[in-house]
C-alpha atoms as a PDB file:
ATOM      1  CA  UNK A   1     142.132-177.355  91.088  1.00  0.00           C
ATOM      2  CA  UNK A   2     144.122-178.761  88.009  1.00  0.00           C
ATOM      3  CA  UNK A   3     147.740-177.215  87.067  1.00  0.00           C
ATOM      4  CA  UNK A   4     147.592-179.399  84.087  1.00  0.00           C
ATOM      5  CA  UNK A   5     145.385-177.700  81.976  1.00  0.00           C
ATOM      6  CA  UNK A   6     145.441-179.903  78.242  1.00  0.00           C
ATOM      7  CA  UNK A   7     148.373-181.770  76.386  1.00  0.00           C
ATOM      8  CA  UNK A   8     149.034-181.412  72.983  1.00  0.00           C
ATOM      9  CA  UNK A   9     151.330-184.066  71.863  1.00  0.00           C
ATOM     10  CA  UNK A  10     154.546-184.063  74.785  1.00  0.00           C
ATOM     11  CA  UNK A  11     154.013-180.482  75.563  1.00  0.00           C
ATOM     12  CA  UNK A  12     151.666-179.779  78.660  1.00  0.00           C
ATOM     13  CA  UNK A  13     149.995-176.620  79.244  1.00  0.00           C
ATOM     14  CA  UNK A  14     150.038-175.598  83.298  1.00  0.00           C
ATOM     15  CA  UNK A  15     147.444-173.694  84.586  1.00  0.00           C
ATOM     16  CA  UNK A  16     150.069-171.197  86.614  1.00  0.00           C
ATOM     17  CA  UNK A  17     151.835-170.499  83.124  1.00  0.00           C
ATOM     18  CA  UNK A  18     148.609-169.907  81.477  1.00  0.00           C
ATOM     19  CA  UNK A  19     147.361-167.881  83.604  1.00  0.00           C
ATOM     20  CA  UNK A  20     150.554-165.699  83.941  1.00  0.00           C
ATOM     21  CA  UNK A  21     150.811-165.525  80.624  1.00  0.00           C
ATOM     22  CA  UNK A  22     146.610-164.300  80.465  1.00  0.00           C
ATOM     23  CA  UNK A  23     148.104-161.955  82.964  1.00  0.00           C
ATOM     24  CA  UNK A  24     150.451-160.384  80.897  1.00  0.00           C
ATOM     25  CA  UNK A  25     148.304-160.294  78.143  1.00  0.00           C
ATOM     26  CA  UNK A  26     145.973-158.221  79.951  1.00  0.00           C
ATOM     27  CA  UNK A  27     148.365-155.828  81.180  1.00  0.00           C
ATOM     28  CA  UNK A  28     149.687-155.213  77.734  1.00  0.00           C
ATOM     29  CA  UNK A  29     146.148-154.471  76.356  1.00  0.00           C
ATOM     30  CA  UNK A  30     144.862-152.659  79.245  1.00  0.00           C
ATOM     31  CA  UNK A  31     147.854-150.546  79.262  1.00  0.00           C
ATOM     32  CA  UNK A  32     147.856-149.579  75.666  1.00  0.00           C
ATOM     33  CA  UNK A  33     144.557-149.056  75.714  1.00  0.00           C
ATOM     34  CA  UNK A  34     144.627-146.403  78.356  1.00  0.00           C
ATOM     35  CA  UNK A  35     147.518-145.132  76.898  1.00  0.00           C
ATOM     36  CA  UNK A  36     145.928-144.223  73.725  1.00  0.00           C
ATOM     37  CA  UNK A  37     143.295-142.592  75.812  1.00  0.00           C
ATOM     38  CA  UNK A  38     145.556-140.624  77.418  1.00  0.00           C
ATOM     39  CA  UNK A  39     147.612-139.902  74.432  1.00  0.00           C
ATOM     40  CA  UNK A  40     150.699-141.126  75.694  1.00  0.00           C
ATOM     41  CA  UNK A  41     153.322-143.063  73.345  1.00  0.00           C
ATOM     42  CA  UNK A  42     152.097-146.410  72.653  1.00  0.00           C
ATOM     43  CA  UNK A  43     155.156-147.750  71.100  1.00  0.00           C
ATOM     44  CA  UNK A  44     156.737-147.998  74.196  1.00  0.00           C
ATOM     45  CA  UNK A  45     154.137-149.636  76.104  1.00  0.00           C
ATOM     46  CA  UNK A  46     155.251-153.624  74.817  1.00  0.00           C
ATOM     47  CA  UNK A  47     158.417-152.887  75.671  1.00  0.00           C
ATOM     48  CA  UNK A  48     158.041-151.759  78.774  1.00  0.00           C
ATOM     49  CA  UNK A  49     154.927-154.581  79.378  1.00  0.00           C
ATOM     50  CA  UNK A  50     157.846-157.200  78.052  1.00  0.00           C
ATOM     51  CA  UNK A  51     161.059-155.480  79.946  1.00  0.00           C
ATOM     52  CA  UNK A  52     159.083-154.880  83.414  1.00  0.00           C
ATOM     53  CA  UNK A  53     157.899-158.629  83.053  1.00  0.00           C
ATOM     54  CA  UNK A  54     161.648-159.958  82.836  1.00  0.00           C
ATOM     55  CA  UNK A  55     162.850-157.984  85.666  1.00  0.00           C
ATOM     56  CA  UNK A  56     160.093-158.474  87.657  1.00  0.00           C
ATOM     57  CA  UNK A  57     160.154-162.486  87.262  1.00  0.00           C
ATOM     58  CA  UNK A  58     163.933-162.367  87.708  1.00  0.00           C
ATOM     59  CA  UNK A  59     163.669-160.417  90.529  1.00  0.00           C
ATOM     60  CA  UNK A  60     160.961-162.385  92.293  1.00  0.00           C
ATOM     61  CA  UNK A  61     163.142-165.430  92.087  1.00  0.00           C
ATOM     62  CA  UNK A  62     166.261-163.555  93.067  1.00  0.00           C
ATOM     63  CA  UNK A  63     164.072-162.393  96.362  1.00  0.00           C
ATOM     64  CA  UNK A  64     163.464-166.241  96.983  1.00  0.00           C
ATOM     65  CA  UNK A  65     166.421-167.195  96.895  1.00  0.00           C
ATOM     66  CA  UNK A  66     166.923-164.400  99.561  1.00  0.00           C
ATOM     67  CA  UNK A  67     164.225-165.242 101.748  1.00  0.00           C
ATOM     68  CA  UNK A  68     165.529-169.205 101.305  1.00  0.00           C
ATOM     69  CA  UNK A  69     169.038-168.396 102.411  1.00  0.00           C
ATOM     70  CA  UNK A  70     169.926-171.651 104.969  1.00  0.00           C
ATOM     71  CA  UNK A  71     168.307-173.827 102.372  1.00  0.00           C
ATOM     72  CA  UNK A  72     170.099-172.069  99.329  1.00  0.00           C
ATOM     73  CA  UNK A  73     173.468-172.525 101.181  1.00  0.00           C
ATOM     74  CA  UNK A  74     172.170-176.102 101.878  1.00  0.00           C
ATOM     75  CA  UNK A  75     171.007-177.555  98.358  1.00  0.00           C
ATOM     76  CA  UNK A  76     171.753-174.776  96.102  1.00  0.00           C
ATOM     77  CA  UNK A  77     170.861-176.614  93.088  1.00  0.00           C
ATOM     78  CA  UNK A  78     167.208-177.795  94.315  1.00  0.00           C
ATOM     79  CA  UNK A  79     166.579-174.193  95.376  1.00  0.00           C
ATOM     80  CA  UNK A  80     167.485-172.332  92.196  1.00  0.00           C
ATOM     81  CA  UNK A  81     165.829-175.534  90.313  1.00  0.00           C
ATOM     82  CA  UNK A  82     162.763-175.046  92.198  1.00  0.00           C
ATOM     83  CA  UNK A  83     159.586-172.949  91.270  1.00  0.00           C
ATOM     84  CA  UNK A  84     159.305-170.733  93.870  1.00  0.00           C
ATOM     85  CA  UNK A  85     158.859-166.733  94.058  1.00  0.00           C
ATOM     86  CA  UNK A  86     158.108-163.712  95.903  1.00  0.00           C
ATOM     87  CA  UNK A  87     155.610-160.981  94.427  1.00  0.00           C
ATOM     88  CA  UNK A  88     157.409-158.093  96.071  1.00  0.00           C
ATOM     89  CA  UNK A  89     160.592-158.755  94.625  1.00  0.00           C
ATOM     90  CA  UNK A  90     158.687-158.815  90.990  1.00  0.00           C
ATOM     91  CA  UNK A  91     156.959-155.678  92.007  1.00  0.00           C
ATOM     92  CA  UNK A  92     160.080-153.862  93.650  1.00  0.00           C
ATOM     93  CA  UNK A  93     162.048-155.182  90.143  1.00  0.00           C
ATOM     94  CA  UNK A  94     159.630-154.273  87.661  1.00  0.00           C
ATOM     95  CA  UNK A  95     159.573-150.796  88.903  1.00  0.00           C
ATOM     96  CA  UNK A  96     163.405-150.296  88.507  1.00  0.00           C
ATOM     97  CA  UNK A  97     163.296-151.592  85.130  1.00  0.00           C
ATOM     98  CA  UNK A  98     160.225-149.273  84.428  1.00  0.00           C
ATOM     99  CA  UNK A  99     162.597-146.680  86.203  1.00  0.00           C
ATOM    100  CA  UNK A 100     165.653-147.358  83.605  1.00  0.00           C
ATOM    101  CA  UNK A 101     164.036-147.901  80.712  1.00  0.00           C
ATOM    102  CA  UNK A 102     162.053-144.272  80.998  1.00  0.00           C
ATOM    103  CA  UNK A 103     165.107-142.763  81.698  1.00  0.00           C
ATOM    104  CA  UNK A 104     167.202-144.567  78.677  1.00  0.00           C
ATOM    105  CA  UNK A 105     163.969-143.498  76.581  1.00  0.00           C
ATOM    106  CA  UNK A 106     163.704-139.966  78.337  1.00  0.00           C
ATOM    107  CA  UNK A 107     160.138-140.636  79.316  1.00  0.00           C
ATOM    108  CA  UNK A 108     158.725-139.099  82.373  1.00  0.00           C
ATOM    109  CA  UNK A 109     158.862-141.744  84.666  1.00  0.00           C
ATOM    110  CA  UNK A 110     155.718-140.940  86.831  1.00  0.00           C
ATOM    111  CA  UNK A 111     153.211-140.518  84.124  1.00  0.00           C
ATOM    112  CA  UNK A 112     153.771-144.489  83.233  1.00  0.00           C
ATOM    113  CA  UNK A 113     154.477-145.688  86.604  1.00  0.00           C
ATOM    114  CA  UNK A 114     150.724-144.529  86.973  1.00  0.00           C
ATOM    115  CA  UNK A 115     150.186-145.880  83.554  1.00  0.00           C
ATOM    116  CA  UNK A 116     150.948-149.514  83.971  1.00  0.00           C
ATOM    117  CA  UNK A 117     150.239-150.019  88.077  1.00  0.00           C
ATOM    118  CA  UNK A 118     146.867-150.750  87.375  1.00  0.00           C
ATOM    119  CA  UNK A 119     147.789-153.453  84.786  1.00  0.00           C
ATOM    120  CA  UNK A 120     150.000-155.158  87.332  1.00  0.00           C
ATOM    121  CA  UNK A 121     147.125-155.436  89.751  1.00  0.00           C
ATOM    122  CA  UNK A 122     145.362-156.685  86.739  1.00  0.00           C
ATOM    123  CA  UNK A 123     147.890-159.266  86.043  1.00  0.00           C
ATOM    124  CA  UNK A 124     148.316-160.321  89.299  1.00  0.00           C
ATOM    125  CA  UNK A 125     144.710-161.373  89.658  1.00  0.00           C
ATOM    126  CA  UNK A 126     144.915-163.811  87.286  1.00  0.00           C
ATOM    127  CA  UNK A 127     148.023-164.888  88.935  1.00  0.00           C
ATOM    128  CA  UNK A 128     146.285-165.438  91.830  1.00  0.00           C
ATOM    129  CA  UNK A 129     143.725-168.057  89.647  1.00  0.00           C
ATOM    130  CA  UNK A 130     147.150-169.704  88.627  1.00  0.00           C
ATOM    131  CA  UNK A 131     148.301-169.971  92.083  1.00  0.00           C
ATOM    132  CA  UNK A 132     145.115-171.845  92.947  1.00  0.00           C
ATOM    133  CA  UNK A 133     145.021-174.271  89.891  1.00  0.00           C
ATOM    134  CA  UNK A 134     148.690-175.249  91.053  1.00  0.00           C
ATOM    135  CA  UNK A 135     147.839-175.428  94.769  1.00  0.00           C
ATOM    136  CA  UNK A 136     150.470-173.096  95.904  1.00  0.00           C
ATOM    137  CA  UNK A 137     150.718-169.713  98.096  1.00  0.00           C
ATOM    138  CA  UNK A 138     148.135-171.470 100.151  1.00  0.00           C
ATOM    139  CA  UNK A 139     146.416-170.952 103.372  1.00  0.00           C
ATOM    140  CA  UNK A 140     146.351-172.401 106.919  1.00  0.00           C
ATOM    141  CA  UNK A 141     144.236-175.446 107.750  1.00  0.00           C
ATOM    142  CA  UNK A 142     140.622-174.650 108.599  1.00  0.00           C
ATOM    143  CA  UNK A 143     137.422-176.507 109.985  1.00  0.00           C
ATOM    144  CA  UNK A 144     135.580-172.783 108.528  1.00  0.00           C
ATOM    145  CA  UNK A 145     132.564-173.663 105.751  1.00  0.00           C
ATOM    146  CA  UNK A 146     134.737-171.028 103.034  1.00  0.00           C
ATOM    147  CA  UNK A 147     137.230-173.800 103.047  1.00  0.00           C
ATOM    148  CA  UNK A 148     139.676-176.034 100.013  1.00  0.00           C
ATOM    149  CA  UNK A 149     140.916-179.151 100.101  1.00  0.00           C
ATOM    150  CA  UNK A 150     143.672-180.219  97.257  1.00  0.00           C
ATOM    151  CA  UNK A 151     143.988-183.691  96.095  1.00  0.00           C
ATOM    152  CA  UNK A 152     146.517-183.224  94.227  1.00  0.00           C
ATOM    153  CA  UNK A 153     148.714-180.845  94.555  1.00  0.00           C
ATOM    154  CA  UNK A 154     152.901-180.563  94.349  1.00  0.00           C
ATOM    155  CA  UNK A 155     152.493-177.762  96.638  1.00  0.00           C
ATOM    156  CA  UNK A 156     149.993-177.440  99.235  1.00  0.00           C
ATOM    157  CA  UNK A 157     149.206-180.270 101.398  1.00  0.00           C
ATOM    158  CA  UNK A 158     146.398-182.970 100.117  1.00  0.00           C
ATOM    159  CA  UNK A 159     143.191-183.878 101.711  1.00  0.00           C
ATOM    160  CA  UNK A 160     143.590-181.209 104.187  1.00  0.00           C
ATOM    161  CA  UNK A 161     140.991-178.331 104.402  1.00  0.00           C
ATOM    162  CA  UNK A 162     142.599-174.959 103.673  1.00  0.00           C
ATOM    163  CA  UNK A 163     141.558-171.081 103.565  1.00  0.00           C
ATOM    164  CA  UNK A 164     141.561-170.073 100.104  1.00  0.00           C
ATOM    165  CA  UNK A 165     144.274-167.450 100.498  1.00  0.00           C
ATOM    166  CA  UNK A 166     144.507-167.640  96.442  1.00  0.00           C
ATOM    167  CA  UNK A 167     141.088-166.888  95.989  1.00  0.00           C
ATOM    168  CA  UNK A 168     140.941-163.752  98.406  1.00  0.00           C
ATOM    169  CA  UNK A 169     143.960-162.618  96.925  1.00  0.00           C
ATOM    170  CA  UNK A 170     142.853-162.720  93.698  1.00  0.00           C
ATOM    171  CA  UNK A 171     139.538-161.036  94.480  1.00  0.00           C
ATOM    172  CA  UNK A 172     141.671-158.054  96.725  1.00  0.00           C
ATOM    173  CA  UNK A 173     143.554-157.535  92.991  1.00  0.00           C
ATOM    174  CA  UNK A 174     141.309-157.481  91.151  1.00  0.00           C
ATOM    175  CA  UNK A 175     139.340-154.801  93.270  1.00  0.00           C
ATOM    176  CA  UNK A 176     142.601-153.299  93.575  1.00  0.00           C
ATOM    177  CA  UNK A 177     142.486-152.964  89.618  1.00  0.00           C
ATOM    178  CA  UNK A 178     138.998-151.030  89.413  1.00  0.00           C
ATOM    179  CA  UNK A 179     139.856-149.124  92.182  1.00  0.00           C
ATOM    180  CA  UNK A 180     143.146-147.813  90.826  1.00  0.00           C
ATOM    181  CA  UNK A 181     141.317-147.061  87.183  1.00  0.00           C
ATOM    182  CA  UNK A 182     139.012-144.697  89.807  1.00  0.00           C
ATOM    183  CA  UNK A 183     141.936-143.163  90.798  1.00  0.00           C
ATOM    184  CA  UNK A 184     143.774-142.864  88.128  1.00  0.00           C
ATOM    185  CA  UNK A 185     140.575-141.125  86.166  1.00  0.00           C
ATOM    186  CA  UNK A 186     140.501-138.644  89.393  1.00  0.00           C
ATOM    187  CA  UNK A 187     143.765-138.014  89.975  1.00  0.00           C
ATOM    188  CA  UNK A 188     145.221-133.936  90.706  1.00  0.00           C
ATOM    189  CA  UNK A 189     149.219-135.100  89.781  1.00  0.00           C
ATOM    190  CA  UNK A 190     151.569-138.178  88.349  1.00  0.00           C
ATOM    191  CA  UNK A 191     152.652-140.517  91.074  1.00  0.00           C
ATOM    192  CA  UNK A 192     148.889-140.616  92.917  1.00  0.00           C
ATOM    193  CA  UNK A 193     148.591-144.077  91.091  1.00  0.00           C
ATOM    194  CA  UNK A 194     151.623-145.507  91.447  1.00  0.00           C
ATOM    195  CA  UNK A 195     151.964-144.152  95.626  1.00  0.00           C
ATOM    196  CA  UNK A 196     147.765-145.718  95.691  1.00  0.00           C
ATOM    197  CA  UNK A 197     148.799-149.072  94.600  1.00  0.00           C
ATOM    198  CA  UNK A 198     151.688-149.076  97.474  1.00  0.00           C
ATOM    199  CA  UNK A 199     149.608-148.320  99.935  1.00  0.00           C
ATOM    200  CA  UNK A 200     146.718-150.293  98.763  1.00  0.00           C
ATOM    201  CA  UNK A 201     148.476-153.820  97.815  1.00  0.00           C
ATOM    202  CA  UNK A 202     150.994-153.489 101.012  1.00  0.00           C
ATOM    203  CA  UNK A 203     148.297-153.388 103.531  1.00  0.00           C
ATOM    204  CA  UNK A 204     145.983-156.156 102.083  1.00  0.00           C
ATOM    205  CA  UNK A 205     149.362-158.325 101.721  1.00  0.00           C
ATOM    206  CA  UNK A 206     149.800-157.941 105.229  1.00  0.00           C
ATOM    207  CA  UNK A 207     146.901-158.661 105.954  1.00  0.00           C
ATOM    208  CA  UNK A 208     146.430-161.913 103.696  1.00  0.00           C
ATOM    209  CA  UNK A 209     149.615-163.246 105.268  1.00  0.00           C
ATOM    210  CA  UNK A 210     148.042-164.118 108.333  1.00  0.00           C
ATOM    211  CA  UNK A 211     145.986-166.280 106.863  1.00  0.00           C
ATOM    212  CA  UNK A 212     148.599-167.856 104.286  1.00  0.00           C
ATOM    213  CA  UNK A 213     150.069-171.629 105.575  1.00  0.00           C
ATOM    214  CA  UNK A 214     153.402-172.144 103.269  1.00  0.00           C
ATOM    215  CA  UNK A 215     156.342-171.402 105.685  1.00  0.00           C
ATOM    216  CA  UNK A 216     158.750-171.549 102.592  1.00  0.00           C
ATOM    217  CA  UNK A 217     158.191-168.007 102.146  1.00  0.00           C
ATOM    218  CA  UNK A 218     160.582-166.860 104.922  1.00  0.00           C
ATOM    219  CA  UNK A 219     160.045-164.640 108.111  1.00  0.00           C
ATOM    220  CA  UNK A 220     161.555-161.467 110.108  1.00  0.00           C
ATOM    221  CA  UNK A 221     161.102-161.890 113.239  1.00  0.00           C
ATOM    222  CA  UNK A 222     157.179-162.252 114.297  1.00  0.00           C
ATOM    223  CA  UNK A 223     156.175-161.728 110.716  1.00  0.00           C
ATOM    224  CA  UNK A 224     156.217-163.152 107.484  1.00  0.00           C
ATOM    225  CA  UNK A 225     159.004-161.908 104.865  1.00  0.00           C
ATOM    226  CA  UNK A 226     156.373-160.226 102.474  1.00  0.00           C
ATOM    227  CA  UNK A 227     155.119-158.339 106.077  1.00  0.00           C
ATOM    228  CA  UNK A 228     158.065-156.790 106.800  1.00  0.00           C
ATOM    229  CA  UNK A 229     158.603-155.580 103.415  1.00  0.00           C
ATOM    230  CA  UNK A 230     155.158-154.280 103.406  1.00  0.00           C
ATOM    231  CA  UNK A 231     155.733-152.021 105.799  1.00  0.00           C
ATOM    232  CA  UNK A 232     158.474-150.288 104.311  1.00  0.00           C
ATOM    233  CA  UNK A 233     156.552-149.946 100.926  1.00  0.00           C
ATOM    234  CA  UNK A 234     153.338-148.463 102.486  1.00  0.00           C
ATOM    235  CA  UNK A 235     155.756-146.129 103.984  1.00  0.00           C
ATOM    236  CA  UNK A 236     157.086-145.464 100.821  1.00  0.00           C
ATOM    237  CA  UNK A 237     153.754-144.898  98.857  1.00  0.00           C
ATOM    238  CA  UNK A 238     152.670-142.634 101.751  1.00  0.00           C
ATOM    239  CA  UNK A 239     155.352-140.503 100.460  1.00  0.00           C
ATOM    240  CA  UNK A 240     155.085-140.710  97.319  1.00  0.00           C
ATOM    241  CA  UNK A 241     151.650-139.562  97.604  1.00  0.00           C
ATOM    242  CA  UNK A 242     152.484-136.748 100.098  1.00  0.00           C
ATOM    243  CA  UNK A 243     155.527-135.563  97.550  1.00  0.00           C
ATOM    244  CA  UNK A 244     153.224-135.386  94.437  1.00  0.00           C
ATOM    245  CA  UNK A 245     149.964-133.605  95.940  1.00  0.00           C
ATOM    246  CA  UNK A 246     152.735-130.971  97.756  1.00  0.00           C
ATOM    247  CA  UNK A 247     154.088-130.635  94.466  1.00  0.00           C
ATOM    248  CA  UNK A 248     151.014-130.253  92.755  1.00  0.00           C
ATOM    249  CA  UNK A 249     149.919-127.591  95.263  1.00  0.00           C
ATOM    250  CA  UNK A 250     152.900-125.636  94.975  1.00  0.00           C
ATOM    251  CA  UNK A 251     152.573-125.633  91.210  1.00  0.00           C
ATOM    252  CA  UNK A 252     148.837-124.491  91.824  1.00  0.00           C
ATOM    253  CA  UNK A 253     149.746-121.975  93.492  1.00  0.00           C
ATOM    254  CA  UNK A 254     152.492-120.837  91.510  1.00  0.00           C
ATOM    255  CA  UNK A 255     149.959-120.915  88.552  1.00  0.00           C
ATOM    256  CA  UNK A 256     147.152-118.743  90.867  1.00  0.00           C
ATOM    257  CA  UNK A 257     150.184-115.953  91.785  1.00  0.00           C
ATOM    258  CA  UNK A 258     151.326-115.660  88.307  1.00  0.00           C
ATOM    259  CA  UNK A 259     147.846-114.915  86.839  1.00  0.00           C
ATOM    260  CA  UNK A 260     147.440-112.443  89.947  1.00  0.00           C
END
């Protein structure tokens, strides 16, 4: 576990930023790629890779600044200086801006919302690696053989053994990403992507938060910030996948009457 990765004359290369920045990469190529399969319009995939990105990342800090309230009103300036963030405000973000820019371009929405979800499981894989180089998002203390101990780390506690909450992560997304390519190659309507990833991410988040040991990430109540939120967006892929196979059905059948 080393953040800093090389130097090259003053400038230092972190592993988080390099790794988000593989990330991205990899969404971008994956997405264009699949895009051209599906003979979709490539020329908007960049800008949507590059637009999602900055609303997501704004987003995700806007959400921890939510989540970080007392502290925010507090120290303001060490909390916005700071270089914390929380996923499902990137997630909930990037879809908006996915949202606005299809409608600005007059793009159906749902055809790329399926498009690019499997990217951002993609990406967020490799996020996960970066989270581990940097020793953050970590997990409880453990006496468990499976365990990590940082040395040193600005972020998770040193010379303590921890679950690797990064690692699992990391290894749940990037399942998450072959699955949703299974889907996606099976799917009956638009939206069965997008409502899989909901429902998939939200209930191995909750999950993984059990196990995760950084309380700067906030809480409702009994659970963890990024557990209450992943309730209401497994709720909300449940519909979406409910809405688009009724829909497809209907249109089914619509198609079988008018041949009758």
């Amino acid at each position: 576990m080393h953040n800093e990765l090389l130097h090259i004359g003053p400038l230092t290369v972190y592993g988080y930023g390099f790794m988000i920045a593989i990330g991205v990469l990899a969404a971008w190529f994956v997405a264009e790629q699949r895009a051209r399969k599906l003979k979709l319009a490539c020329e908007h995939i960049f800008y949507l890779v590059v637009w999602c990105a900055i609303g997501g990342f704004t987003s995700a800090k806007i959400l921890f600044w939510i989540t970080n309230w007392r502290e925010f009103l507090q120290n303001p300036r060490q909390i916005i200086g700071s270089d914390g963030f929380v996923v499902y405000g990137g997630i909930i973000g990037g879809i908006l801006v996915g949202w606005l820019y299809c409608r600005i371009k007059k793009l159906k929405f749902l055809e790329y919302f399926d498009l690019m979800m499997p990217s951002i499981a993609l990406a967020q894989g490799f996020g996960r690696i970066g989270c581990f180089l940097a020793g953050c998002c970590y997990g409880k203390e453990t006496s468990g053989p499976l365990a990590v101990t940082f040395t040193n780390s600005d972020f998770a506690p040193n010379n303590v053994a921890l679950i690797p909450t990064q690692i699992y992560s990391g290894f749940l997304d990037f399942a998450h990403f072959l699955l949703l390519l299974y889907v996606a190659k099976h799917k009956k309507a638009d939206g069965q992507v997008a409502a899989c990833y909901l429902i998939f991410y939200s209930i191995g988040r909750f999950v993984i938060e059990f196990f995760r040991g950084d309380i700067e990430r906030g809480s409702v109540g009994v659970l963890s910030t990024s557990q209450f939120i992943s309730i209401f967006t497994t709720v909300a892929g449940i519909i979406l996948l409910l809405t688009v196979v009724k829909k497809q059905k209907q249109e089914a059948n619509i198609s079988l009457n008018s041949k009758g």
